[in-house]
Protein backbone atom coordinates (compact mmCIF):
# COMPACT_ATOMS: atom_id res chain seq x y z
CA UNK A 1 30.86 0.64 9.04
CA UNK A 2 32.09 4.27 7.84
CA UNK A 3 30.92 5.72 4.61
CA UNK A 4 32.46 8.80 3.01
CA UNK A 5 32.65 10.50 -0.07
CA UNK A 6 35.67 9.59 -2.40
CA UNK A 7 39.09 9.96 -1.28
CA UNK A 8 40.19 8.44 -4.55
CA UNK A 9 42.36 11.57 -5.15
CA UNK A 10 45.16 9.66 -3.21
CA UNK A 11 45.44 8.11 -6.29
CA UNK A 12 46.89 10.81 -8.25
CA UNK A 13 49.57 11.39 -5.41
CA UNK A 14 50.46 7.62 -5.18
CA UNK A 15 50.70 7.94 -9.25
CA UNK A 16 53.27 10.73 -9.08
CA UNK A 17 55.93 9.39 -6.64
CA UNK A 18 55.24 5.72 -7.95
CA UNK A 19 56.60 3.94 -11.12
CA UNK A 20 53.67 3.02 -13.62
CA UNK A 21 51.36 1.95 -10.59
CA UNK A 22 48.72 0.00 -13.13
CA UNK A 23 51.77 -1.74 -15.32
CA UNK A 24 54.47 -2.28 -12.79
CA UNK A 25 54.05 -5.12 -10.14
CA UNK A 26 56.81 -3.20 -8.85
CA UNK A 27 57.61 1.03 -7.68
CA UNK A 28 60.15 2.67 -6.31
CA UNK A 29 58.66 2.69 -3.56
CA UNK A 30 58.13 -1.09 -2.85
CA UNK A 31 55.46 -4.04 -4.25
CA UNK A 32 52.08 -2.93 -5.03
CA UNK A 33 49.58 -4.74 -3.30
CA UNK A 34 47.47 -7.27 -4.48
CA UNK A 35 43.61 -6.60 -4.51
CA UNK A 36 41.06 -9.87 -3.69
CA UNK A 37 38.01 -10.12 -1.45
CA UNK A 38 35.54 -11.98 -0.75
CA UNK A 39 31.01 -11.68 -0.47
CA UNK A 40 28.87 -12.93 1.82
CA UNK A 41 25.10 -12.58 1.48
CA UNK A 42 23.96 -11.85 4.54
CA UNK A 43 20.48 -11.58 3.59
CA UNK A 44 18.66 -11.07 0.55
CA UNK A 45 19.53 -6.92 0.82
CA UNK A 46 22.73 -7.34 3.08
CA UNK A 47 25.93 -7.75 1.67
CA UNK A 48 29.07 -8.87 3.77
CA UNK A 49 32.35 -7.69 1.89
CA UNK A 50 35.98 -8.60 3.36
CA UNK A 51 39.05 -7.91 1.88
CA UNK A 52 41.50 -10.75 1.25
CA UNK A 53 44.14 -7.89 0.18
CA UNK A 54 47.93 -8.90 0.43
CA UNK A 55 51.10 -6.36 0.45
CA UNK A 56 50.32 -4.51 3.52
CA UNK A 57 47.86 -2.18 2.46
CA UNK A 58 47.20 0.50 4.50
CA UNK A 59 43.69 1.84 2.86
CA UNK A 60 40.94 -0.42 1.87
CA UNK A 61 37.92 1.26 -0.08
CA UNK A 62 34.87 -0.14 -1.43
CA UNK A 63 32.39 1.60 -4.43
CA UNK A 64 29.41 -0.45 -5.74
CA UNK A 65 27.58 0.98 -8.98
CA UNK A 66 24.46 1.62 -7.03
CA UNK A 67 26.55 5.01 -5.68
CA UNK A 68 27.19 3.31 -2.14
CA UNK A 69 30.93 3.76 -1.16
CA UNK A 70 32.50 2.23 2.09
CA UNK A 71 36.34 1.95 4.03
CA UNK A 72 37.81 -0.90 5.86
CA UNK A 73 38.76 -4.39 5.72
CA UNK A 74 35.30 -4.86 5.86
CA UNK A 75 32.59 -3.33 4.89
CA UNK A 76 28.87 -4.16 5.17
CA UNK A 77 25.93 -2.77 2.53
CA UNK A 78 22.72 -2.85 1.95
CA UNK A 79 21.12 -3.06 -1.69
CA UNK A 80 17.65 -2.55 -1.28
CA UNK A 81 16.52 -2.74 -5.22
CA UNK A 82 16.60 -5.77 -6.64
CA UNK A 83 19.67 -6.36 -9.74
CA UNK A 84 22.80 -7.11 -10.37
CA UNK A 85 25.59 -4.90 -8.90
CA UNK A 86 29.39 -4.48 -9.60
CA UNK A 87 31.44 -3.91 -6.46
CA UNK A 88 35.03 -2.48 -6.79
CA UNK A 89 37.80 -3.21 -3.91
CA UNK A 90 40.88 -0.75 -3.75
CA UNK A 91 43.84 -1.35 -1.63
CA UNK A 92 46.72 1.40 -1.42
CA UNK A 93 50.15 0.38 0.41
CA UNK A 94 53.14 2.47 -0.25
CA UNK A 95 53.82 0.91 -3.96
CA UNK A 96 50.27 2.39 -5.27
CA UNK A 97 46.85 1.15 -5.92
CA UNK A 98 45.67 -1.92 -6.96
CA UNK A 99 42.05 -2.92 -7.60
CA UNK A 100 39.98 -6.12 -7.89
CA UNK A 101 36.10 -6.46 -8.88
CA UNK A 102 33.22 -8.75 -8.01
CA UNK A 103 29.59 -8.59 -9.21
CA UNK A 104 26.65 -9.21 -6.58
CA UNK A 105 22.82 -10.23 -7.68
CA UNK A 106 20.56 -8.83 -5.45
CA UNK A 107 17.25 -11.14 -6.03
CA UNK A 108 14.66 -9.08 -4.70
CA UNK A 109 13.41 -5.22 -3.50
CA UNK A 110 13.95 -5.02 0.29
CA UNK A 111 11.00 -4.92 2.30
CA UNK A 112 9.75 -1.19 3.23
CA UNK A 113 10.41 0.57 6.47
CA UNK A 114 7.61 -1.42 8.97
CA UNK A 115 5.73 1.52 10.41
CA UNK A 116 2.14 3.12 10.28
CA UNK A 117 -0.59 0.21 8.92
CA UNK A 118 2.37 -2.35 8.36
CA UNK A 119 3.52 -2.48 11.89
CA UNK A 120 -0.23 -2.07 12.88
CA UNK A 121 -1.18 -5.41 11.45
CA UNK A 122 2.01 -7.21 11.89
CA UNK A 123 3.65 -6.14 14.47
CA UNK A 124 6.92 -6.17 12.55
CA UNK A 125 6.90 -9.76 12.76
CA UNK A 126 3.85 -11.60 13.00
CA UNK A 127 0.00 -10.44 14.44
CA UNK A 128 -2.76 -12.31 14.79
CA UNK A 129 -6.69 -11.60 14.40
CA UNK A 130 -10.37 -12.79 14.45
CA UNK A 131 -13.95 -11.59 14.24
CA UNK A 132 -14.25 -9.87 17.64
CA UNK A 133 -16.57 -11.23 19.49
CA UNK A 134 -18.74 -8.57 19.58
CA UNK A 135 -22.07 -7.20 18.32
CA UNK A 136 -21.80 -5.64 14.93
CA UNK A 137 -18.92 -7.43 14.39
CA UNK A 138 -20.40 -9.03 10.84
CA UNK A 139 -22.45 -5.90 9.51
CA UNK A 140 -24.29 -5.75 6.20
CA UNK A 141 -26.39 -2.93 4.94
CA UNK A 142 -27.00 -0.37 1.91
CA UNK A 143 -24.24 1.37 -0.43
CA UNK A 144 -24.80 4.63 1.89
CA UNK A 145 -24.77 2.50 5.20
CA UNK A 146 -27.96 4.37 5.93
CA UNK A 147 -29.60 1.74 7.98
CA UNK A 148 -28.80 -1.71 8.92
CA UNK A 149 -30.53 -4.94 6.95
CA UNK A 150 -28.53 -7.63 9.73
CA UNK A 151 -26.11 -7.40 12.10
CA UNK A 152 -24.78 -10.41 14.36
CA UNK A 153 -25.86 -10.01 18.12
CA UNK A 154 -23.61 -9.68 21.22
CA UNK A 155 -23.72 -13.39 21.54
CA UNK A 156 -21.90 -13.35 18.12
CA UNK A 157 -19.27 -15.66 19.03
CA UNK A 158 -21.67 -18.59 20.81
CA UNK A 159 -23.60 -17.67 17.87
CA UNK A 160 -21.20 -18.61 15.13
CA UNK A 161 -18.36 -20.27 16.93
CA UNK A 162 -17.08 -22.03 13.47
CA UNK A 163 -16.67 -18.40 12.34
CA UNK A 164 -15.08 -16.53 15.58
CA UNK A 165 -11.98 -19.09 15.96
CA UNK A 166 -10.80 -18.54 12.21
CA UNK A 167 -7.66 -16.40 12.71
CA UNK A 168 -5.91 -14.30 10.12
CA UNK A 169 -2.43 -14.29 11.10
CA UNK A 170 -0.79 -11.16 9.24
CA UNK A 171 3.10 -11.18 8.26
CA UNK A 172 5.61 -8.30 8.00
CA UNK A 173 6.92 -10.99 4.73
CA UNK A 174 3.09 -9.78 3.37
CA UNK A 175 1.93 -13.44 3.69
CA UNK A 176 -1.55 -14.19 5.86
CA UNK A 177 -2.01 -17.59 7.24
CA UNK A 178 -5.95 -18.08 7.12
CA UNK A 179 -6.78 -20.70 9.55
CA UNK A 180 -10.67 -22.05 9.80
CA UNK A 181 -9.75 -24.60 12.45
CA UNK A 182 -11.28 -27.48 11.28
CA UNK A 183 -14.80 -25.79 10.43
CA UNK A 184 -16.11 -23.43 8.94
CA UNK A 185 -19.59 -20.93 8.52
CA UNK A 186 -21.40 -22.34 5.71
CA UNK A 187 -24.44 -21.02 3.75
CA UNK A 188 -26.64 -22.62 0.80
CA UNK A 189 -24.29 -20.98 -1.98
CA UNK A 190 -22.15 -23.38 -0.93
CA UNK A 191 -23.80 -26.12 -1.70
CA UNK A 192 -24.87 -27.06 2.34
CA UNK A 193 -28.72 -27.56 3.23
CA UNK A 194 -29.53 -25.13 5.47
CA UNK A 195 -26.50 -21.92 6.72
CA UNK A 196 -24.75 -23.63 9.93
CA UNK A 197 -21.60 -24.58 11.08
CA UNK A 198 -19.77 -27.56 9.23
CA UNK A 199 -16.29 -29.43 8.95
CA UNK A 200 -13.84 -27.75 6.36
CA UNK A 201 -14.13 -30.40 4.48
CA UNK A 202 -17.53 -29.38 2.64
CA UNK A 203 -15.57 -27.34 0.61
CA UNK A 204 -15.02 -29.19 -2.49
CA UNK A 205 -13.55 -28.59 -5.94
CA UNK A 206 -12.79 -24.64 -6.79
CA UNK A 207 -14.79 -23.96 -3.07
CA UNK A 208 -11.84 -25.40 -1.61
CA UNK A 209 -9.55 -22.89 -1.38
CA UNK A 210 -11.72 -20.55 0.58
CA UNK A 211 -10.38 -23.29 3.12
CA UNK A 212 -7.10 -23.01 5.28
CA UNK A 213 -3.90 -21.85 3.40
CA UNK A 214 -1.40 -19.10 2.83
CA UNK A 215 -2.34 -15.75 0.43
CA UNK A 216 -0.83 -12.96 0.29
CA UNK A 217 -1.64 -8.73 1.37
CA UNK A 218 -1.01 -5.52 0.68
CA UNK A 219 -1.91 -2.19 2.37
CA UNK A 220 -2.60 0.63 0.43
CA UNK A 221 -2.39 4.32 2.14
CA UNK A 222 -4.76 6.54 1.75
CA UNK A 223 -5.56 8.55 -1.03
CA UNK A 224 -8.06 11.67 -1.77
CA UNK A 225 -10.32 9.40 -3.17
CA UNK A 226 -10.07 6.32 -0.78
CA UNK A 227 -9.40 5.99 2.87
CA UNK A 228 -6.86 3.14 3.88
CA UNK A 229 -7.19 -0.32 1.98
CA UNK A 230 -6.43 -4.06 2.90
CA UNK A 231 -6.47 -5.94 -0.45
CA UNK A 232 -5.94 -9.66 0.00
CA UNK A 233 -4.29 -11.39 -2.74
CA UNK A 234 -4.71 -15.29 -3.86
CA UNK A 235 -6.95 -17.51 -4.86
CA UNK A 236 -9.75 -17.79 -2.11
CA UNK A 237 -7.94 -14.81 0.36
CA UNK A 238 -11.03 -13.13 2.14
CA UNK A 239 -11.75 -11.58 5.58
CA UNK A 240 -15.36 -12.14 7.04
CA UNK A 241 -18.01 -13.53 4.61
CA UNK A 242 -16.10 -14.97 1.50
CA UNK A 243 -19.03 -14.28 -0.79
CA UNK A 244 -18.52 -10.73 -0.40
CA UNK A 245 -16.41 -9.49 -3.11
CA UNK A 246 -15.83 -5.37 -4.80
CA UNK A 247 -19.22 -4.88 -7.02
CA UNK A 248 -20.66 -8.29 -6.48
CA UNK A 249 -21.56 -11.26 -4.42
CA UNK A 250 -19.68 -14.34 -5.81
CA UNK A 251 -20.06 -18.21 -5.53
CA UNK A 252 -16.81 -19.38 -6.26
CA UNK A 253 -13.61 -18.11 -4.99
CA UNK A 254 -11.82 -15.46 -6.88
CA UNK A 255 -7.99 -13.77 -6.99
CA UNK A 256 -8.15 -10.81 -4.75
CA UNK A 257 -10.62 -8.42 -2.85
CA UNK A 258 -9.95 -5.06 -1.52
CA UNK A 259 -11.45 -3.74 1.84
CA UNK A 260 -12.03 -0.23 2.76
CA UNK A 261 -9.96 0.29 5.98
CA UNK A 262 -13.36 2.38 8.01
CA UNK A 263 -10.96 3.14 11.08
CA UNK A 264 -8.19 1.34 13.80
CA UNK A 265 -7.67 1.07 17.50
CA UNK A 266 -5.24 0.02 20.18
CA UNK A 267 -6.76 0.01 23.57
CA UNK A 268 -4.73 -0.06 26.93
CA UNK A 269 -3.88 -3.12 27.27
CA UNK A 270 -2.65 -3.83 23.56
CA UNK A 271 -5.82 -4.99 22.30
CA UNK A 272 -5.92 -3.76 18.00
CA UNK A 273 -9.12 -3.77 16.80
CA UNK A 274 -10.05 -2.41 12.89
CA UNK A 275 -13.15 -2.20 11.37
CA UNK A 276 -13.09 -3.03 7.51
CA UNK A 277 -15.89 -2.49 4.46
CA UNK A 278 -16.30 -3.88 1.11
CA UNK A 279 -18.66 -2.70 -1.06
CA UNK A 280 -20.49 -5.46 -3.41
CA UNK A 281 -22.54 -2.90 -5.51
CA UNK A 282 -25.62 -2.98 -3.95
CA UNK A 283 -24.52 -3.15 -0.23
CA UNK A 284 -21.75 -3.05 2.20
CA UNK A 285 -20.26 -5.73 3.91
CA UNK A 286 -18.31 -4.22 7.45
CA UNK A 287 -16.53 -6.73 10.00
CA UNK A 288 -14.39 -5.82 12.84
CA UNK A 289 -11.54 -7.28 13.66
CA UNK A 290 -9.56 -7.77 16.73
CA UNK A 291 -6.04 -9.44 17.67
CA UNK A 292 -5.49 -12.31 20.08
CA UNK A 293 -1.86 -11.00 20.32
């Protein structure tokens, strides 16, 4: 597909040698054409224009209101804010002009441009990641991370195997699968007897969705006041220890918590690994992460 400024000023010519162009169905220089097409979504963003023009035209041009102009029988655009849009088909044979119009909804913003943290975590598609299995992988200490009150050993994931096979998978939609596998890494807040490794199914009534289930994410770039951030939106959507949440411990699930993004790695075979922090007022929670793909 070509795009082009204007060349509209045809129209003035084509006016001058033809007989009332917009009133006449006929000039003295033949028929005008007849203007018709058709739209096919291609995607939410991609619209598929063809003209269904009769009278032998021997332009076809194309302006929607969003500024985005086009030539040819067909034309393909993309709308990337969400709205409704009114696209304009001219046809010029050697009668004149004619002109038909169509309006397009466009139901949602197109996705951004899937680079830096996006592609990172994704992949573009689809990435994903556990715990690693790793010492220091589930970190907690003071607000200044001056010393450390209990880190996880290097047998973390023989340790805590209900906790090392959750996976996170991460989608370039902004959707994360959480999957706990059937068990889960349960502690006395949650109403068990002693911390251990249980079925899923001990999580009952508002505990329940810190279970399996699809949430939502968004990453946040960094600013001069905060590094990189991985907030995870939803009811029950955490990474790590779901108790931890921004300026307190909780016992129930709640609707989002954001995670300081501490720094990211790609090693050389393909391996990602991140470290992540939250900060619960009167400690910090850190976990590292690693993809299985």
């Amino acid at each position: 597909m070509k795009f082009l400024a204007p060349i509209f000023a045809a129209v003035g010519l084509m006016a001058a040698v033809a007989c009332e162009p917009y009133e006449a169905k006929k000039s003295e220089l033949g028929d005008l054409p007849t203007a018709s097409f058709t739209v096919t979504m291609v995607d939410s963003n991609t619209v598929q224009l063809t003209s269904t023009a009769t009278g032998d035209p021997f332009m076809y041009n194309w302006e929607v209101s969003n500024g985005t102009l086009a030539e040819g029988a067909e034309a393909t655009i993309t709308i990337s804010r969400a709205g409704t849009y009114t696209v304009k088909h001219y046809v010029f044979n050697q009668g004149g002009m004619a002109v038909d119009s169509a309006q397009v909804v466009i139901s949602r913003d197109a996705a951004p441009p899937c680079t830096g943290l996006v592609e990172f975590m994704t992949s573009c598609t689809e990435r994903t990641w556990t715990l690693a299995p790793i010492a220091g992988s589930l970190w907690v200490g003071p607000p200044d991370a001056s010393e450390t009150w209990w880190a996880i050993g290097a047998t973390a994931a023989t340790d805590r195997p209900c906790a090392y096979n959750d996976e996170w998978v991460f989608k370039a939609d902004g959707s994360v699968v959480y999957d706990t596998k059937g068990d889960i890494w349960a502690e006395t807040y949650m109403g068990v007897a002693a911390d251990g490794c249980f079925p899923e199914s001990v999580l009952t009534g508002a505990q329940a969705a810190w279970g399996s289930g699809t949430h939502a994410f968004t990453l946040m770039p960094a600013t001069a006041t905060a590094p990189d951030q991985l907030k995870m939106e939803g009811l029950g959507a955490f990474i790590g220890i779901p108790k931890a949440a921004n300026g307190g411990q909780v016992v129930s699930p709640i609707n989002s918590i954001t995670y300081d993004i501490l720094w990211t790695d790609e090693d050389a075979n393909g391996v990602r690994s991140m470290e992540i922090e939250v900060n619960w007022g009167t400690g910090l929670w850190r976990y590292t992460l690693q993809s299985v793909n």
